[in-house]
C-alpha atoms as a PDB file:
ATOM      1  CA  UNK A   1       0.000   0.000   0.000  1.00  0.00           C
ATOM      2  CA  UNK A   2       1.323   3.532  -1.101  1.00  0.00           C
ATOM      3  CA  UNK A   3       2.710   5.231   2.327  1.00  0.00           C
ATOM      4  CA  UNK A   4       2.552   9.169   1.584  1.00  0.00           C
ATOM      5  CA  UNK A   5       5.540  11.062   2.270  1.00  0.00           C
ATOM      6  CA  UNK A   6       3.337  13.928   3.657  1.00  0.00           C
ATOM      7  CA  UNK A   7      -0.848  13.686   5.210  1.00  0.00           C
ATOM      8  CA  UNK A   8      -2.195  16.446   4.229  1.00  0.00           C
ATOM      9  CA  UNK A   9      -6.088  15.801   5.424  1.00  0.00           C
ATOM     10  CA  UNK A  10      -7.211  12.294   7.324  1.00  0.00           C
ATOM     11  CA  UNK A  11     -10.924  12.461   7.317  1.00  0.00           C
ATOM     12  CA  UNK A  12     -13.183   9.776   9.283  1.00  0.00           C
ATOM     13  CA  UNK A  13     -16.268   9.961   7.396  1.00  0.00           C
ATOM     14  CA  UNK A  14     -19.362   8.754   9.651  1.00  0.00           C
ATOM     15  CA  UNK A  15     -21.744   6.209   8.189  1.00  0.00           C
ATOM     16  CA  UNK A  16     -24.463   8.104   5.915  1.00  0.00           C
ATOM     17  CA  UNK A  17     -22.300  11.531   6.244  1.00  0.00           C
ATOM     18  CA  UNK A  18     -20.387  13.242   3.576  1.00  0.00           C
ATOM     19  CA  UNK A  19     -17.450  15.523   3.189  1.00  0.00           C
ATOM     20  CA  UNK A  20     -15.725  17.860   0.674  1.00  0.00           C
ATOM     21  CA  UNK A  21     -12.142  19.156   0.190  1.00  0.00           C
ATOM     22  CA  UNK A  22      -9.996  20.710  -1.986  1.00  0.00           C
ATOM     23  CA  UNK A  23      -6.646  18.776  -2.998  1.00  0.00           C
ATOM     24  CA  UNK A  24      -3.871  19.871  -5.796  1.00  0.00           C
ATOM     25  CA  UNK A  25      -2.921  18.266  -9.025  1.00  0.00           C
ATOM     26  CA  UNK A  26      -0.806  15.777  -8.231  1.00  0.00           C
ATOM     27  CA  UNK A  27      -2.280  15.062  -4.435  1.00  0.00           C
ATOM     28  CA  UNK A  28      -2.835  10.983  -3.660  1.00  0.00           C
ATOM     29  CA  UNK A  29      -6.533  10.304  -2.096  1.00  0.00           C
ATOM     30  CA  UNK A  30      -6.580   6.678   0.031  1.00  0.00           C
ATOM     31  CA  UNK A  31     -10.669   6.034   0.377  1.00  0.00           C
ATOM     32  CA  UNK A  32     -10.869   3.225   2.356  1.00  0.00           C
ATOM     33  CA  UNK A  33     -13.800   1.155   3.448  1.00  0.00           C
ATOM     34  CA  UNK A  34     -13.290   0.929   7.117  1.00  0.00           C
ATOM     35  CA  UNK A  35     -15.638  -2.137   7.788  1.00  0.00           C
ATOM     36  CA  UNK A  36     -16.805  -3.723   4.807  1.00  0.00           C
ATOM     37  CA  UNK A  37     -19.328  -3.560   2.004  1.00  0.00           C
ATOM     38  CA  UNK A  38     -19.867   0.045   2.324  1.00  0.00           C
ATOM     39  CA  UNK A  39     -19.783   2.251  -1.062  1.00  0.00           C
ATOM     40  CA  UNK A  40     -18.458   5.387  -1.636  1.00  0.00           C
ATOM     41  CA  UNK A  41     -20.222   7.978  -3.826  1.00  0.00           C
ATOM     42  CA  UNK A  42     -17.299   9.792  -5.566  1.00  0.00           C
ATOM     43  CA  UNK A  43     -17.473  13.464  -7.144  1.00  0.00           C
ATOM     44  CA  UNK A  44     -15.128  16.130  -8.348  1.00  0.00           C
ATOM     45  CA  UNK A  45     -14.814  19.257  -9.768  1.00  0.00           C
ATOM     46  CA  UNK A  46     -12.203  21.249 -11.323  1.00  0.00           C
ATOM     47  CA  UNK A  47     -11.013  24.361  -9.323  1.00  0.00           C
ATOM     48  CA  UNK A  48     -10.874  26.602 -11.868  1.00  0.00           C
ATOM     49  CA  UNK A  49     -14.405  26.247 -13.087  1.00  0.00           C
ATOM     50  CA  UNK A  50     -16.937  24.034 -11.228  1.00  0.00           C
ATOM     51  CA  UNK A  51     -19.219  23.265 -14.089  1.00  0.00           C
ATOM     52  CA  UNK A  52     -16.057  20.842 -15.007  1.00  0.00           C
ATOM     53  CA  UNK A  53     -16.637  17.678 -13.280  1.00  0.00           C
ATOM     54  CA  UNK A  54     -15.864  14.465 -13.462  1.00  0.00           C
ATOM     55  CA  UNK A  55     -18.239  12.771 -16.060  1.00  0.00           C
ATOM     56  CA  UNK A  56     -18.976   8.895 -15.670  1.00  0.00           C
ATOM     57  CA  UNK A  57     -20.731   9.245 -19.174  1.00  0.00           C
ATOM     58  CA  UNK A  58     -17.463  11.282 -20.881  1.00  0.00           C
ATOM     59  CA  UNK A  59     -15.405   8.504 -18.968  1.00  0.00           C
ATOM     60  CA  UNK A  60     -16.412   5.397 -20.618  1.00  0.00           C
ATOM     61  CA  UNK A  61     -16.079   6.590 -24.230  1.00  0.00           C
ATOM     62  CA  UNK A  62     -12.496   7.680 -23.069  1.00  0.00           C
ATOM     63  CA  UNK A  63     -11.703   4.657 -21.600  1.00  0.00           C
ATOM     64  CA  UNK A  64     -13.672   1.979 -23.522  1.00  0.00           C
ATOM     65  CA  UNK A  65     -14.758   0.334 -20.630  1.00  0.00           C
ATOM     66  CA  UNK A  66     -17.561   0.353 -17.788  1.00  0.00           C
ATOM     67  CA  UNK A  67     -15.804   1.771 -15.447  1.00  0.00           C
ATOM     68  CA  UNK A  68     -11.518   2.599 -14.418  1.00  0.00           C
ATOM     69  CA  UNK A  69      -9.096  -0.251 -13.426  1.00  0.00           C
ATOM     70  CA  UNK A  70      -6.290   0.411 -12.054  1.00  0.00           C
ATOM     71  CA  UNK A  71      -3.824   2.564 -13.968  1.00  0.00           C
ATOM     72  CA  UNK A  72      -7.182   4.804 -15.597  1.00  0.00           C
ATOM     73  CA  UNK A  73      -8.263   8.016 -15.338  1.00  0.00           C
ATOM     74  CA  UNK A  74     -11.639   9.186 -14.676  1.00  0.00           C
ATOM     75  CA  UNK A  75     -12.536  12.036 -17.198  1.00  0.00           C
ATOM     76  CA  UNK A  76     -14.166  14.951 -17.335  1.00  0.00           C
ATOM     77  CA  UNK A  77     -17.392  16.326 -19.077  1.00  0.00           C
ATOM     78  CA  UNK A  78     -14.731  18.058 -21.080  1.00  0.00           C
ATOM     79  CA  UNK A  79     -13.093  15.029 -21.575  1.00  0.00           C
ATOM     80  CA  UNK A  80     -10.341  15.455 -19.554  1.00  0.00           C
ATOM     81  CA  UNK A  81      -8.743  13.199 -16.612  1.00  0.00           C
ATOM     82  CA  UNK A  82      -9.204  14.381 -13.568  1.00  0.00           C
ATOM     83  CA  UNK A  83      -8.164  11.698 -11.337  1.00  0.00           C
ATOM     84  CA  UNK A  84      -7.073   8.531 -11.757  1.00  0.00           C
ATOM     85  CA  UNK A  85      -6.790   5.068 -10.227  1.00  0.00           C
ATOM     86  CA  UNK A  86      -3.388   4.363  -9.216  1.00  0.00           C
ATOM     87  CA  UNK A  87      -3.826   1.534  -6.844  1.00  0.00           C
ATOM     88  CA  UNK A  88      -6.951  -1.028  -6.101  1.00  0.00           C
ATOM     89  CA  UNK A  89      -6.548  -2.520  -2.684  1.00  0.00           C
ATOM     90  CA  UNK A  90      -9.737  -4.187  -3.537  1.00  0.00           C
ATOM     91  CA  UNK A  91     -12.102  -6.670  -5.567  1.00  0.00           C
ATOM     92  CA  UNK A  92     -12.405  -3.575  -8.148  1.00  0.00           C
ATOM     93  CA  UNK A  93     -16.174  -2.941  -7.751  1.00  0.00           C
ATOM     94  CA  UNK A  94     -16.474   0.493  -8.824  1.00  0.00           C
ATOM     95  CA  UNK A  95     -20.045   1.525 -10.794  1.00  0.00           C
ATOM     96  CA  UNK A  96     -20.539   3.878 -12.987  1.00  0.00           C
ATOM     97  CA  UNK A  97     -24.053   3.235 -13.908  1.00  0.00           C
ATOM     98  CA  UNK A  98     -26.378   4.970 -11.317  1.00  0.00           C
ATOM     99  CA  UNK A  99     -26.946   7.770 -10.295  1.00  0.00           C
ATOM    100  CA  UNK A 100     -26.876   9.169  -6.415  1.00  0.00           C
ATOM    101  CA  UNK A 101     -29.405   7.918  -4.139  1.00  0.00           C
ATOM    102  CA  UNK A 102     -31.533  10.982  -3.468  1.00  0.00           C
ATOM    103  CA  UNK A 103     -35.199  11.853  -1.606  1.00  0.00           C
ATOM    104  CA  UNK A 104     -37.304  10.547  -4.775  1.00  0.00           C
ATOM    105  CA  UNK A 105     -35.449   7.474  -4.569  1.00  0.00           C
ATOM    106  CA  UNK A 106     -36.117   6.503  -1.093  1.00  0.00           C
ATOM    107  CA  UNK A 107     -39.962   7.250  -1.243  1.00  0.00           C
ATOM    108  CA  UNK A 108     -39.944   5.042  -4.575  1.00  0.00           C
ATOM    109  CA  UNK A 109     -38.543   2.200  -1.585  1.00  0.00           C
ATOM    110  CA  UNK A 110     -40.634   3.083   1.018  1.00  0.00           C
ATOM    111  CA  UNK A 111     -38.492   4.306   3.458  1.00  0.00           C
ATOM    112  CA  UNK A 112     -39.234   6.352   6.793  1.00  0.00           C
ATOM    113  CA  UNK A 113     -38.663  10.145   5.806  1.00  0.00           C
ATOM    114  CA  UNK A 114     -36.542  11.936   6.295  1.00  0.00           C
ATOM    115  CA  UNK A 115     -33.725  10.067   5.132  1.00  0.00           C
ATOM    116  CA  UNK A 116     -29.894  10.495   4.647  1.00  0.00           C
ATOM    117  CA  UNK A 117     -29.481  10.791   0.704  1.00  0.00           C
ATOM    118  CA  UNK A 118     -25.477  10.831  -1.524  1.00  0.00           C
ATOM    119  CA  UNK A 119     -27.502  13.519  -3.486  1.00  0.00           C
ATOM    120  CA  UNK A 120     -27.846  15.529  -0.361  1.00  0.00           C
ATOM    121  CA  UNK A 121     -24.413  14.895   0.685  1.00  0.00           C
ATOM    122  CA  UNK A 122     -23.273  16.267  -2.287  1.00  0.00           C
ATOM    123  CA  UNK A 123     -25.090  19.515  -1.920  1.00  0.00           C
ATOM    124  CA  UNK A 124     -24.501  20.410   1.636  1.00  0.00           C
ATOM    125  CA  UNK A 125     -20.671  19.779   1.111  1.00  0.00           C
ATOM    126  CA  UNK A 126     -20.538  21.760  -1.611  1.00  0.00           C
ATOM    127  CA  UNK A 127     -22.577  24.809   0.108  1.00  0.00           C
ATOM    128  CA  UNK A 128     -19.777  24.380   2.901  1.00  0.00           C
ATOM    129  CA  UNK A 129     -17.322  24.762  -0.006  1.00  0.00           C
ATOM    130  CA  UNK A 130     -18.801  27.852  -0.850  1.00  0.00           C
ATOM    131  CA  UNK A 131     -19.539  26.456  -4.349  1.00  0.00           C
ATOM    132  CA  UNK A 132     -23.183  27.445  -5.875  1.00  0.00           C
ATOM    133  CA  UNK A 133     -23.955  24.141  -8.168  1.00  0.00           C
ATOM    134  CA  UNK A 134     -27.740  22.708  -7.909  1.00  0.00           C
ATOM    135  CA  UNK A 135     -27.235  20.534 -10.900  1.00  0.00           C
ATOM    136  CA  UNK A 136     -28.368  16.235 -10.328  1.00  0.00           C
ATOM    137  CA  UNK A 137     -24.502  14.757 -11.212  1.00  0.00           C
ATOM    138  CA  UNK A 138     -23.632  11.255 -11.681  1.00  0.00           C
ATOM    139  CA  UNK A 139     -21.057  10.047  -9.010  1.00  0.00           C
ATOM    140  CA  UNK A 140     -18.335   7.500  -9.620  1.00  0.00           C
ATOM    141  CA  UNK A 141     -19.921   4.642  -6.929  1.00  0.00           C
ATOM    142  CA  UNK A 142     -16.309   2.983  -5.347  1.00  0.00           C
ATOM    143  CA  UNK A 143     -17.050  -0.381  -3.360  1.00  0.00           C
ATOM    144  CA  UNK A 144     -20.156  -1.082  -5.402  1.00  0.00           C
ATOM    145  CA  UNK A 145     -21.595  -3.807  -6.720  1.00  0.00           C
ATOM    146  CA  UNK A 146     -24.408  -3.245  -9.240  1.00  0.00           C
ATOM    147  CA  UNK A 147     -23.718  -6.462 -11.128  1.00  0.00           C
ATOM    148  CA  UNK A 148     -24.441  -6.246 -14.953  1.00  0.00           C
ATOM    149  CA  UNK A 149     -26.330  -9.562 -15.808  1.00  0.00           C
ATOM    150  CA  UNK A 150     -26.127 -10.895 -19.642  1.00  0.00           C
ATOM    151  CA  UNK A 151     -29.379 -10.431 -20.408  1.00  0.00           C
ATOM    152  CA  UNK A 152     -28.784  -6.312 -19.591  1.00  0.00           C
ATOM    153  CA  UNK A 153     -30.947  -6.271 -16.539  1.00  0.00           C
ATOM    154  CA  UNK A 154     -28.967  -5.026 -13.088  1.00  0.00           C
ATOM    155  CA  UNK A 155     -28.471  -6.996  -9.917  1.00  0.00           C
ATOM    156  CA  UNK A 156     -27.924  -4.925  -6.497  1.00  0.00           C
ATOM    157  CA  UNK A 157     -25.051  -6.999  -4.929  1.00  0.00           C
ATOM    158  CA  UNK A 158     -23.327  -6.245  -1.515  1.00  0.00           C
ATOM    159  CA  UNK A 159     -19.976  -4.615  -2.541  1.00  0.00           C
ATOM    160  CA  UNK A 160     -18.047  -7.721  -1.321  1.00  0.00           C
ATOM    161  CA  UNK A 161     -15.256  -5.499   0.227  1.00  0.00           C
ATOM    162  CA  UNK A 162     -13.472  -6.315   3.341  1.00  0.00           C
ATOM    163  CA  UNK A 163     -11.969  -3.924   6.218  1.00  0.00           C
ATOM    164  CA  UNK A 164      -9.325  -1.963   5.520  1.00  0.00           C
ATOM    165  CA  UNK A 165      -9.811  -2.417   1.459  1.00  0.00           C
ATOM    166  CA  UNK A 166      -9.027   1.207  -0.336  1.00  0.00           C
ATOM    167  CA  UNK A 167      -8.259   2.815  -3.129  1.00  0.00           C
ATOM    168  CA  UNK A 168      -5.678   5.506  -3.928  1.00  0.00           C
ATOM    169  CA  UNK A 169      -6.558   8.338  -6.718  1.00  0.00           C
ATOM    170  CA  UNK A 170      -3.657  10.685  -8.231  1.00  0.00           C
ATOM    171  CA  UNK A 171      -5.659  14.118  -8.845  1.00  0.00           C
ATOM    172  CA  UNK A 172      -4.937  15.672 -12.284  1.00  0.00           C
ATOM    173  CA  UNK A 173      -5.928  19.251 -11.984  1.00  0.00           C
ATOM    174  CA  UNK A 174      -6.452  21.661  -8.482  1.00  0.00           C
ATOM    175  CA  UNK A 175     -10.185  19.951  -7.518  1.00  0.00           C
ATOM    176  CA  UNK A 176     -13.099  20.022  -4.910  1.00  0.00           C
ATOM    177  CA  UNK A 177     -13.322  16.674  -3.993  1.00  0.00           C
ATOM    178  CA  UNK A 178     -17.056  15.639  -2.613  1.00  0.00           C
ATOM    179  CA  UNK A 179     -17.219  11.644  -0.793  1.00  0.00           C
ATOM    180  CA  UNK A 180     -20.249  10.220   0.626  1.00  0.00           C
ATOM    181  CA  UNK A 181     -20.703   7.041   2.585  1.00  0.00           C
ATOM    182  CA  UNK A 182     -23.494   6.095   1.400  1.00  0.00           C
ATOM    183  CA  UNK A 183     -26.908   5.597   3.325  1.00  0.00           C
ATOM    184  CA  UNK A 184     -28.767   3.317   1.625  1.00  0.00           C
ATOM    185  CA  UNK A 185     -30.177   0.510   3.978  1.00  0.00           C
ATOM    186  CA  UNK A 186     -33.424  -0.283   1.658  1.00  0.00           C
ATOM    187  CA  UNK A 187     -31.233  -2.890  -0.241  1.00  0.00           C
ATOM    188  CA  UNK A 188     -28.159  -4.511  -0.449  1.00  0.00           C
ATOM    189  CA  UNK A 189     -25.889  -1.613  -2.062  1.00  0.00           C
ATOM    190  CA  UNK A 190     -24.445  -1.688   1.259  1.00  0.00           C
ATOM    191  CA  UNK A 191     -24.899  -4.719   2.754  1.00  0.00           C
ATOM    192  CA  UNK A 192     -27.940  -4.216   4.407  1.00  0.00           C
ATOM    193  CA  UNK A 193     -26.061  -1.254   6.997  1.00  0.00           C
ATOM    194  CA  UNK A 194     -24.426   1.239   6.242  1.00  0.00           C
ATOM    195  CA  UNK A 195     -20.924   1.891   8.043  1.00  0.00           C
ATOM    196  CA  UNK A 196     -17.835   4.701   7.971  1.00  0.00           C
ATOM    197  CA  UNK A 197     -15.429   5.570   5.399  1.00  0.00           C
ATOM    198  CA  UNK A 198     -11.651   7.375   6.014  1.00  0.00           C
ATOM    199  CA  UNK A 199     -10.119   9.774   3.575  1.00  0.00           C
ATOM    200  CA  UNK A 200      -6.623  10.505   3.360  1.00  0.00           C
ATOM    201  CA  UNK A 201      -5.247  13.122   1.336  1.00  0.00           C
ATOM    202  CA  UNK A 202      -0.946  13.335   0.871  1.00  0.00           C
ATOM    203  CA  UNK A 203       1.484  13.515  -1.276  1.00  0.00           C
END
């Protein structure tokens, strides 16, 4: 595992909570799953002009696959990498096919309102940024396992990850950085209970 010379931020982010940051190009970001099957609802944006973000729909195209393995880059809505995957210290579960749990989502399940949303998380970390941005974004979901059957149709799997699993991202350009551990306890995105994240930021 990649021992930064220098900790910059260390972050403990509480199940169902979310956090932003800034970080420079070049910065290392360890995510790790502090537990077990709990997801990680990824955004970022580029300093210089927040209505650059990273792009799950611009990534694939770029990438010619579903979603980054190790050594890829995660791309931007003006198709450029923003950060990228340097090292998987996990089974490599990393979705890029839905969106952000979010209010209308957890009504559609029946769940007891209010409830803890990623799209909410998102929000409220940005407003602490100070960055005005009410657009619905597509996150890049780390640790989860919505399993792509043959037949097209999508299976919500537990993420399968283990204590202490992580990943390590290389930021490309100056970026707000937005992370959510995800609440979602109406099916098995995480395992049936949701659970705390840490974020390290070095170099």
């Amino acid at each position: 595992m990649t021992a930064f010379a220098e900790t910059i931020h260390d972050f403990h982010i509480p199940a169902r909570a979310g956090k932003g940051f800034r970080v420079a190009k070049g910065d290392l970001i360890r995510i790790t799953d502090l537990q077990g099957d709990q997801p990680c609802d990824f955004w970022a944006f580029a300093a210089e002009n927040p209505r650059e973000f990273l792009s799950p729909e611009h990534t694939k195209p770029s990438i010619s696959k579903v979603s980054p393995k190790q050594g890829d880059a995660a791309y931007t809505n003006y198709r450029r990498p923003i950060v990228t995957l340097v090292e998987d210290n996990s089974i490599g579960n990393h979705d890029m096919q839905f969106a952000a749990c979010d209010e209308p989502r957890y009504i559609q399940l029946k769940a007891p309102m209010p409830h803890a949303s990623c799209q909410g998380n998102l929000h409220m970390a940005l407003e602490e940024l100070g960055i005005d941005f009410d657009a619905v974004i597509q996150p890049w979901n780390l640790f989860t396992n919505f399993f792509i059957l043959p037949d097209g149709g999508i299976d919500i799997r537990p993420p399968g990850t283990k204590g202490g699993d992580n990943v390590v991202l290389r930021a490309e350009m100056d970026a707000h950085i937005v992370v959510s551990a995800c609440p979602q306890d109406m099916n098995p995105t995480c395992g049936g209970s949701p659970t705390d994240l840490r974020v390290e930021v070095g170099r």
